[in-house]
Protein backbone atom coordinates (compact mmCIF):
# COMPACT_ATOMS: atom_id res chain seq x y z
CA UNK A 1 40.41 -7.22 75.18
CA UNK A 2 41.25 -3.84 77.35
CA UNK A 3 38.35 -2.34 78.42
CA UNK A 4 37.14 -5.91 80.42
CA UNK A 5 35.13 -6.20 83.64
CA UNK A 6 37.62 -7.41 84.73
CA UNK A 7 39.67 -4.42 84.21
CA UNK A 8 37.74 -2.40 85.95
CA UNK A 9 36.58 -4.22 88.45
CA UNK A 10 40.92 -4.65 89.34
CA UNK A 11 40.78 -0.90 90.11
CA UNK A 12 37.90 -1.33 92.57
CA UNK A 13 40.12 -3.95 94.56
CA UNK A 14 42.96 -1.66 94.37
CA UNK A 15 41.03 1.30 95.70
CA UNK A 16 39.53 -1.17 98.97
CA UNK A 17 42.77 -1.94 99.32
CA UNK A 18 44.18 0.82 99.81
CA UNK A 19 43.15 2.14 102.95
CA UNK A 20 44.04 5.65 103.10
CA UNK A 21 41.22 6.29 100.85
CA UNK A 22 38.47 7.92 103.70
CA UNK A 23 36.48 10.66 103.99
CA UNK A 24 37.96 11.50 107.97
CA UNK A 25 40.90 13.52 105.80
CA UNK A 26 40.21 17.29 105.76
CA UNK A 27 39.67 19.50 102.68
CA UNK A 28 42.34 22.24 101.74
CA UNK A 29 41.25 24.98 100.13
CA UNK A 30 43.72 26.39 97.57
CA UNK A 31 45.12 29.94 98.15
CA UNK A 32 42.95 32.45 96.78
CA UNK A 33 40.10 30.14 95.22
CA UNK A 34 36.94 31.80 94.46
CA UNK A 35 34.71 30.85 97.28
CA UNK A 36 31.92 29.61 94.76
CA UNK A 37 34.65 27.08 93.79
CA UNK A 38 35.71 25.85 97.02
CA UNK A 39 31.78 25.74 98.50
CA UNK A 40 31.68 21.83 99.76
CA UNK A 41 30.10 19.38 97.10
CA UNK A 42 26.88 17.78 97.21
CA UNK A 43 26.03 15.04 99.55
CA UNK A 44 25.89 11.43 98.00
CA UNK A 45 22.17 10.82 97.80
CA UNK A 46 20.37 8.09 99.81
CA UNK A 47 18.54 6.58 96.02
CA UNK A 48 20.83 6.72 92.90
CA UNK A 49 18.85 5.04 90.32
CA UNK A 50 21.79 3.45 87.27
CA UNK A 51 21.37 2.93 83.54
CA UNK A 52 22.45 0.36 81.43
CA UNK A 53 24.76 2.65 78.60
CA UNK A 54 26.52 1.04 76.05
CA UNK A 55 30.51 2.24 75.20
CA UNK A 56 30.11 4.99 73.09
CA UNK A 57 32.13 4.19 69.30
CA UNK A 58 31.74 0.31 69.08
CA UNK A 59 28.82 -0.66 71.67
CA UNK A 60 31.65 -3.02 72.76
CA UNK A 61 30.28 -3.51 76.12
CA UNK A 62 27.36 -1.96 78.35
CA UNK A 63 27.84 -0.78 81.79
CA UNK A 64 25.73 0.61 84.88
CA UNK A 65 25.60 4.58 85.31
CA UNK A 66 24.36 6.74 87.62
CA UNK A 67 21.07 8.54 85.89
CA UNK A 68 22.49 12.02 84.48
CA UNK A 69 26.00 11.06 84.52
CA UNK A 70 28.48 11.39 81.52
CA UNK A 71 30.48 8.96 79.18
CA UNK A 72 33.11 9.72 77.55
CA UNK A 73 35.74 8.62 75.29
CA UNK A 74 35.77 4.78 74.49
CA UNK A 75 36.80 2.19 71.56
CA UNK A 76 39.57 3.67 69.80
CA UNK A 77 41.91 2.14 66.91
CA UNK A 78 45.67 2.86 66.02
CA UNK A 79 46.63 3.53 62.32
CA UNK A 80 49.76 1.55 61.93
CA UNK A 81 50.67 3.70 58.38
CA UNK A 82 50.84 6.74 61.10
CA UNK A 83 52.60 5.89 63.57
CA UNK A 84 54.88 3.78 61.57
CA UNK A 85 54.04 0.18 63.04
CA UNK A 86 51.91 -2.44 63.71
CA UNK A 87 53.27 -2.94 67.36
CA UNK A 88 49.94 -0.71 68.95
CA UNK A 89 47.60 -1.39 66.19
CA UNK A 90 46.45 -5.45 66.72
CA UNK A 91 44.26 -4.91 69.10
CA UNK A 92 41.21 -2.05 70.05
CA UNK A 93 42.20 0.33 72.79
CA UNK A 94 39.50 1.83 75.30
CA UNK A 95 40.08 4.97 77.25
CA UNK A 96 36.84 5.92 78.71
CA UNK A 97 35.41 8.06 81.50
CA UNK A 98 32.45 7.62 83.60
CA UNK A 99 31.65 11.68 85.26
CA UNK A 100 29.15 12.84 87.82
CA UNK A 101 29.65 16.49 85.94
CA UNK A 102 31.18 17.89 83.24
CA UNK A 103 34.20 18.68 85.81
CA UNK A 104 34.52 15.23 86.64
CA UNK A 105 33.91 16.33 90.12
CA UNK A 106 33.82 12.60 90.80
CA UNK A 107 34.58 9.77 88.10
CA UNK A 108 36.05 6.89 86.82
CA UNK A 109 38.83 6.61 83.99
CA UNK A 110 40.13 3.53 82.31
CA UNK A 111 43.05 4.26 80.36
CA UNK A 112 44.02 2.33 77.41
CA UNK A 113 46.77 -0.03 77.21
CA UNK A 114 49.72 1.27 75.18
CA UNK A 115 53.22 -1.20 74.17
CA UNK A 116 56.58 0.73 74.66
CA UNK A 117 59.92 -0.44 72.99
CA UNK A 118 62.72 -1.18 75.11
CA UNK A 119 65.31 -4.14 75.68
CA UNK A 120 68.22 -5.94 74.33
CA UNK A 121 66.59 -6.42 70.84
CA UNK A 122 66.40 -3.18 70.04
CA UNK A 123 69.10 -1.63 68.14
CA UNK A 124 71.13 0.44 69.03
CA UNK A 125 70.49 3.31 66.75
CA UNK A 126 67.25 3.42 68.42
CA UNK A 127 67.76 5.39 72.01
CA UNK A 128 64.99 6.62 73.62
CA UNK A 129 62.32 8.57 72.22
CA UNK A 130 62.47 6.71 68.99
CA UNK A 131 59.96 4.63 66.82
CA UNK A 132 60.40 0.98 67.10
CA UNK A 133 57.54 -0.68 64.77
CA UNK A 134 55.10 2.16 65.93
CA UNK A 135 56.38 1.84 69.59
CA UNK A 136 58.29 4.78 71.32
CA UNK A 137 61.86 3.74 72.96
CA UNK A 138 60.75 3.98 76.32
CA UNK A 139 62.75 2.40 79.49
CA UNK A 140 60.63 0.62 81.46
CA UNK A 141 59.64 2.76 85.03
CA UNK A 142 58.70 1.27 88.30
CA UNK A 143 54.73 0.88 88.79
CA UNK A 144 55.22 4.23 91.42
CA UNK A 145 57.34 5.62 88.57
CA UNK A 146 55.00 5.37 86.16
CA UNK A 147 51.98 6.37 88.21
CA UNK A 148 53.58 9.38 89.33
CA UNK A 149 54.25 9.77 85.07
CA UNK A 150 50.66 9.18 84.59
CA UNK A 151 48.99 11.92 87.60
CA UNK A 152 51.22 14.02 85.56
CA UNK A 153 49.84 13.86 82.31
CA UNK A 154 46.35 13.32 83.39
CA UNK A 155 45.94 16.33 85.88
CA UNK A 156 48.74 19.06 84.52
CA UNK A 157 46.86 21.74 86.13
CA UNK A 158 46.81 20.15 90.01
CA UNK A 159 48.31 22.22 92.83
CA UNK A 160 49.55 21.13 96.32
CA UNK A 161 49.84 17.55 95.19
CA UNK A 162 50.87 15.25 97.84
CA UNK A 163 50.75 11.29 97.37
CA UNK A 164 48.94 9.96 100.55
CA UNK A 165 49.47 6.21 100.33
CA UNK A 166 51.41 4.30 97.80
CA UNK A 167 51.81 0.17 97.87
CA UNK A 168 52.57 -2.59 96.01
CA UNK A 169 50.04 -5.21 94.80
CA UNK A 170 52.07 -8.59 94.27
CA UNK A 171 48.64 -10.65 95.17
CA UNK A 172 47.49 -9.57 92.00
CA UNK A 173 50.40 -9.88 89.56
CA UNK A 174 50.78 -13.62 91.25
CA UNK A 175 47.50 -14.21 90.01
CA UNK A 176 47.44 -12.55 87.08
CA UNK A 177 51.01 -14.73 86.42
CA UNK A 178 49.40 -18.19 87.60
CA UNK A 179 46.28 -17.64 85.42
CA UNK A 180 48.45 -17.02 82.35
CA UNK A 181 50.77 -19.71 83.13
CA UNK A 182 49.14 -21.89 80.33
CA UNK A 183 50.51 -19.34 77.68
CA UNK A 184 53.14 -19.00 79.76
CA UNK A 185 54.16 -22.69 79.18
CA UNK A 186 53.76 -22.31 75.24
CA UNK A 187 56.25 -19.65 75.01
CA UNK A 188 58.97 -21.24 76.85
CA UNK A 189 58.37 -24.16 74.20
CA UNK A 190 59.37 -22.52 71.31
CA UNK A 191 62.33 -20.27 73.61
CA UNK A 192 60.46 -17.38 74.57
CA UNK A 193 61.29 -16.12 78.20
CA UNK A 194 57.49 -15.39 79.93
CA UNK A 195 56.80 -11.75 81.11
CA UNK A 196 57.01 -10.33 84.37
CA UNK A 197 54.01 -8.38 86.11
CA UNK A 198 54.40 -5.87 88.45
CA UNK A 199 50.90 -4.38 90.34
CA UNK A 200 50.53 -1.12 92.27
CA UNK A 201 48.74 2.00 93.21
CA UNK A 202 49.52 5.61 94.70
CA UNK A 203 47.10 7.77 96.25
CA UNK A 204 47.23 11.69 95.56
CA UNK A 205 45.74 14.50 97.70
CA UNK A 206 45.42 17.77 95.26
CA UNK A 207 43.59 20.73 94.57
CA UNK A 208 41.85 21.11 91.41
CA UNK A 209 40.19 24.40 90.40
CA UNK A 210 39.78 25.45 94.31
CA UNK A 211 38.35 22.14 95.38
CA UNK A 212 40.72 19.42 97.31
CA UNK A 213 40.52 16.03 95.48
CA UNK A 214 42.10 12.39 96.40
CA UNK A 215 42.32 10.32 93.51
CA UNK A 216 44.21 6.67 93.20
CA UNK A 217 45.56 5.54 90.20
CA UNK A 218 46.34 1.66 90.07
CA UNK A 219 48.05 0.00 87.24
CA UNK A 220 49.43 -3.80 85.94
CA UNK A 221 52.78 -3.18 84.01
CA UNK A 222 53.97 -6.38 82.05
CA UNK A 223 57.47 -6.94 80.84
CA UNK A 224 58.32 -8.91 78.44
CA UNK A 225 61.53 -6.78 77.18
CA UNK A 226 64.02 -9.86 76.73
CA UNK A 227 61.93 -11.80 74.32
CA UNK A 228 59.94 -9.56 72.82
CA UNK A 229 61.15 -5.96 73.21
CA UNK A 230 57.96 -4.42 74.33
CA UNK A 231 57.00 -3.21 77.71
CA UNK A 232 53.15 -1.92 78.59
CA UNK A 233 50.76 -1.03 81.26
CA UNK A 234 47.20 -3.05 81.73
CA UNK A 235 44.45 -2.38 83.85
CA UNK A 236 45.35 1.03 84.43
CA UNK A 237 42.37 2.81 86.07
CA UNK A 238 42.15 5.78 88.17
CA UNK A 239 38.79 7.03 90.40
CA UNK A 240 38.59 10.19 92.28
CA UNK A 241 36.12 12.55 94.24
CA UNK A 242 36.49 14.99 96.41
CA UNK A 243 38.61 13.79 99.47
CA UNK A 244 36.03 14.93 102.48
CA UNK A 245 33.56 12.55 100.75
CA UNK A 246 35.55 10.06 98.91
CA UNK A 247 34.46 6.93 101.06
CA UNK A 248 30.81 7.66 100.58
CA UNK A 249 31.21 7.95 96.54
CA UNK A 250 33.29 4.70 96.82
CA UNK A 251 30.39 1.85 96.36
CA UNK A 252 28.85 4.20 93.46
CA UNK A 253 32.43 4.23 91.73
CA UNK A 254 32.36 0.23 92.98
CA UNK A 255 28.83 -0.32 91.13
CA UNK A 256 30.01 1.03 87.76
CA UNK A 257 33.43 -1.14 87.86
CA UNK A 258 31.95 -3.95 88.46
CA UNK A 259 28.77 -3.75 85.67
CA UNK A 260 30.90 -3.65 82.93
CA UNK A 261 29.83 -6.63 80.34
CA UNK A 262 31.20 -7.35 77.00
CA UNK A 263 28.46 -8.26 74.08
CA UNK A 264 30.09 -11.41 72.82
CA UNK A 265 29.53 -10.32 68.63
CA UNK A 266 31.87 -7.78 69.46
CA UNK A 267 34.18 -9.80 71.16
CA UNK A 268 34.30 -12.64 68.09
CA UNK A 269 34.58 -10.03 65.83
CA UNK A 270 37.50 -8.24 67.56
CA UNK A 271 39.21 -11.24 67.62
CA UNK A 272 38.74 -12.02 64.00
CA UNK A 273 40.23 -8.55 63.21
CA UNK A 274 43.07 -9.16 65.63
CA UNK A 275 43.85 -12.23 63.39
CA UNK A 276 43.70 -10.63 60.47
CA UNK A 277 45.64 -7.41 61.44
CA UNK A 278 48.47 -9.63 62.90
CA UNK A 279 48.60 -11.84 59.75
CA UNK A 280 49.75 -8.74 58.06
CA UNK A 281 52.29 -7.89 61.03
CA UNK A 282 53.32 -10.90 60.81
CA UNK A 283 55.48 -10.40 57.57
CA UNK A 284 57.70 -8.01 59.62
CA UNK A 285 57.34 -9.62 63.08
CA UNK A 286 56.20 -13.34 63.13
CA UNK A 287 56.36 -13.96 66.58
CA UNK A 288 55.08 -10.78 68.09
CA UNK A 289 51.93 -11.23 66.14
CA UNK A 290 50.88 -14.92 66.85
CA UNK A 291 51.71 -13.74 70.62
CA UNK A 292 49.69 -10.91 70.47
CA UNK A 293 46.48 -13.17 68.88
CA UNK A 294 47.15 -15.68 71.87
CA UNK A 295 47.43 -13.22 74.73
CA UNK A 296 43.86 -11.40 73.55
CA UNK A 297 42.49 -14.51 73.30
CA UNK A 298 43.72 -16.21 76.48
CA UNK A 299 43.05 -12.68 78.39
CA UNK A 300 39.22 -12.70 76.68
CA UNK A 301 38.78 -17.00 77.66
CA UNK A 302 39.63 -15.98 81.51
CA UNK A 303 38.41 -12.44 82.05
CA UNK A 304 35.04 -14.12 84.38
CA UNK A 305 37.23 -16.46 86.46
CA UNK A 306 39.88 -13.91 87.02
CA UNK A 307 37.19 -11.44 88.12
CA UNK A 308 35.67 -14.14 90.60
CA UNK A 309 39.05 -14.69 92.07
CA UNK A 310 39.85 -11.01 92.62
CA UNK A 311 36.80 -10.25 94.13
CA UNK A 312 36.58 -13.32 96.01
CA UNK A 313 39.67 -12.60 97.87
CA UNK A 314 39.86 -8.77 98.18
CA UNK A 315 36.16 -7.57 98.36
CA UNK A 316 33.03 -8.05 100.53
CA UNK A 317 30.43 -8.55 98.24
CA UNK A 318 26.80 -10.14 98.39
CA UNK A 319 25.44 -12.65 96.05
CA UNK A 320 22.11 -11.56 94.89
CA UNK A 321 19.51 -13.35 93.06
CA UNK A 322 18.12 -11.99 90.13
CA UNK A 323 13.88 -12.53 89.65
CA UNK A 324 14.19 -11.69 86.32
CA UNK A 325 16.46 -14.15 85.03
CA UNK A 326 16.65 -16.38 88.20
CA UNK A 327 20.56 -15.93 88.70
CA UNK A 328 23.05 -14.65 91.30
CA UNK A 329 24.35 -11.33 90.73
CA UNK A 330 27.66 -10.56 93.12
CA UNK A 331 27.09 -6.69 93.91
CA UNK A 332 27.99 -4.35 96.40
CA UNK A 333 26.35 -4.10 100.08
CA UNK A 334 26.39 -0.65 100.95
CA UNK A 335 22.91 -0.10 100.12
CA UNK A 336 19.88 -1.54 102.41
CA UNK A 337 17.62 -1.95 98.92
CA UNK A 338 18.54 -3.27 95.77
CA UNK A 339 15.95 -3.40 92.63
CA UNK A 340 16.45 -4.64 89.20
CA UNK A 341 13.48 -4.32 85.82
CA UNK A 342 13.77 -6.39 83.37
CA UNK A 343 15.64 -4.07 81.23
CA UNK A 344 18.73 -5.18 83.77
CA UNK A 345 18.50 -1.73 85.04
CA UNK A 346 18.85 -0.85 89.04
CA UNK A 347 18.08 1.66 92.21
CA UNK A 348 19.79 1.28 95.49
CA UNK A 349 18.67 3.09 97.98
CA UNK A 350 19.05 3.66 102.08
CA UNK A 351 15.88 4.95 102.36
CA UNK A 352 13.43 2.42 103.65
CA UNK A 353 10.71 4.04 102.83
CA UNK A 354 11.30 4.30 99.57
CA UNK A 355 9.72 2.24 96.39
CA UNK A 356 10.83 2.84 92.69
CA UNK A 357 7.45 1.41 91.48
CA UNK A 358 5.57 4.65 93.67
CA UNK A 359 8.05 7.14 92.27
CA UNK A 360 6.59 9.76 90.26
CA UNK A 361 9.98 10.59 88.50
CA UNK A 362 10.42 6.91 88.10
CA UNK A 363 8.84 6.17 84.13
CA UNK A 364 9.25 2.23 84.70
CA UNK A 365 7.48 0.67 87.46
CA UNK A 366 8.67 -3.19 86.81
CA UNK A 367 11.36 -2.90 89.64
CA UNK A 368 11.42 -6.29 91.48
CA UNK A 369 13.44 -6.04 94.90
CA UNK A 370 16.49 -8.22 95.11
CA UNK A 371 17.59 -10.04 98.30
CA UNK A 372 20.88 -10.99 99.17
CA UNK A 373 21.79 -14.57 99.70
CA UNK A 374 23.41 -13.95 103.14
């Protein structure tokens, strides 16, 4: 499954990470913007109360959002009759935005997962640019390459673009390697060479309609060209604001990757559909379609202990418990006060004088403070 917690949450790592990411780097106005454009964005306010929202198409999975924000996008399927293949059309896609404004002045995007044909079973009449069992003939890029690629598509109207900070992430394809070495194993029984993962992220200063951005775009590309002729990107995820105040929107973007949780009907039903969809590819392509049902089902079995292990190692997190339903609840720290009703819905807030249960605008007044265990 695509659109995991675990997914998201990756991005969040890769954006602590990388630590070029601050608000200490200066906005630069583009030439001749309007000066109601370039005025400086709003402050990040001390309370931000977040709503549990369901994914638009499918309700494949809820997540926390900032009260008045914007979802977009979501669950999306591939017709295999129209692109000519079954090779993107096993398993859901998600591409889906999370928006402070209609502008996505700041916002998350998680971009769905898409196979590309490439490799020494391909034949030869098919250069690139072609369809390969619904797959374009695409030569696989470096991660940088195909970030760079990606900026491109996804902001065609940004001026003064300037990558800021650009790295590697080989912590995270080692783990994402060792955690699928069970699969891993399996192929190499029956001949098939295992994939390689490659992890990364760049960092890009721009302007955007008269306002300077920084945005970082962080992706997993897997290649498994030599056995299985497909190349694709995972866990690609990008999260932006403007750049004099991207630190402080940082734990709100953090909040939202990390709330993301999958409602398990969906998930057995995806997987049943997966079956069935790659019982009919399997007529053409046998092996890519049993592959395909074990890799969705091995990535949906370890999406919680990957998570733990990511954040475990690259984040500083708190463990709160939860007086609703008595358990511990890893979450962010940047906030002195964390509440939770027993809808699963939460405020954070700096302000210490502050109580959701007092708050006029607040309709629910079942908020229960959480404490952190340390």
């Amino acid at each position: 499954m695509h659109c995991s917690r675990f997914c998201l949450a990756l991005l969040t790592a890769a954006f602590l990470a990388a630590g070029t990411y601050t608000a200490d780097v200066a906005a630069a106005p583009a030439k001749g913007a309007k000066k109601s454009q370039s005025a400086a964005p709003r402050a990040v306010p001390k309370t931000i109360a977040f709503q549990k929202v369901a994914e638009p198409r499918e309700h494949a999975f809820t997540m926390l959002v900032p009260k008045g924000w914007l979802v977009e996008g979501g669950i999306f399927r591939v017709d295999p009759n129209r692109v000519g293949g079954t090779m993107n059309s096993i398993e859901a896609k998600c591409d889906i935005s999370v928006k402070s404004d209609p502008a996505g002045t700041v916002m998350l995007r998680r971009f769905p997962k898409i196979n590309y044909a490439d490799g020494p079973m391909i034949p030869f009449t098919h250069g690139p640019g072609a369809n390969y069992n619904g797959s374009i003939v695409t030569r696989m890029p470096s991660v940088e390459g195909y970030l760079t690629w990606l900026f491109q598509q996804a902001r065609p109207g940004a001026a003064g673009v300037k990558v800021v900070g650009k790295e590697s992430l080989p912590q995270l394809a080692n783990l994402v390697r060792r955690l699928s070495e069970p699969l891993n194993r399996s192929l190499a029984q029956v001949g098939i060479n295992p994939p390689g993962y490659y992890a990364g992220f760049i960092i890009v200063e721009y302007t955007e309609n008269g306002r300077r951005f920084k945005e970082l775009f962080y992706t997993l590309l897997v290649d498994a060209r030599a056995s299985m002729a497909v190349w694709y990107n995972d866990l690609t995820t990008s999260m932006r604001a403007p750049v004099e105040q991207a630190d402080g929107w940082k734990p709100v973007l953090d909040i939202i990757s990390n709330s993301v949780k999958l409602d398990s009907q969906w998930v057995a039903g995806e997987l049943r559909g997966q079956g069935q969809r790659a019982e009919i590819s399997r007529k053409l392509v046998e092996d890519i379609a049993r592959i395909d049902r074990e890799i969705a089902a091995h990535r949906t079995r370890t999406q919680q202990r990957i998570q733990t292990d990511q954040y475990l190692t690259l984040t500083g997190q708190d463990d709160y418990r939860n007086p609703y339903t008595g358990k511990m609840e890893r979450d962010t720290s940047d906030w002195k006060h964390r509440w939770v009703n027993s809808s699963g819905e939460y405020i954070y807030s700096n302000d210490t004088s502050y109580l959701p249960n007092n708050d006029p605008d607040n309709p629910r007044h079942d908020y229960k403070l959480t404490t952190p265990r340390r």
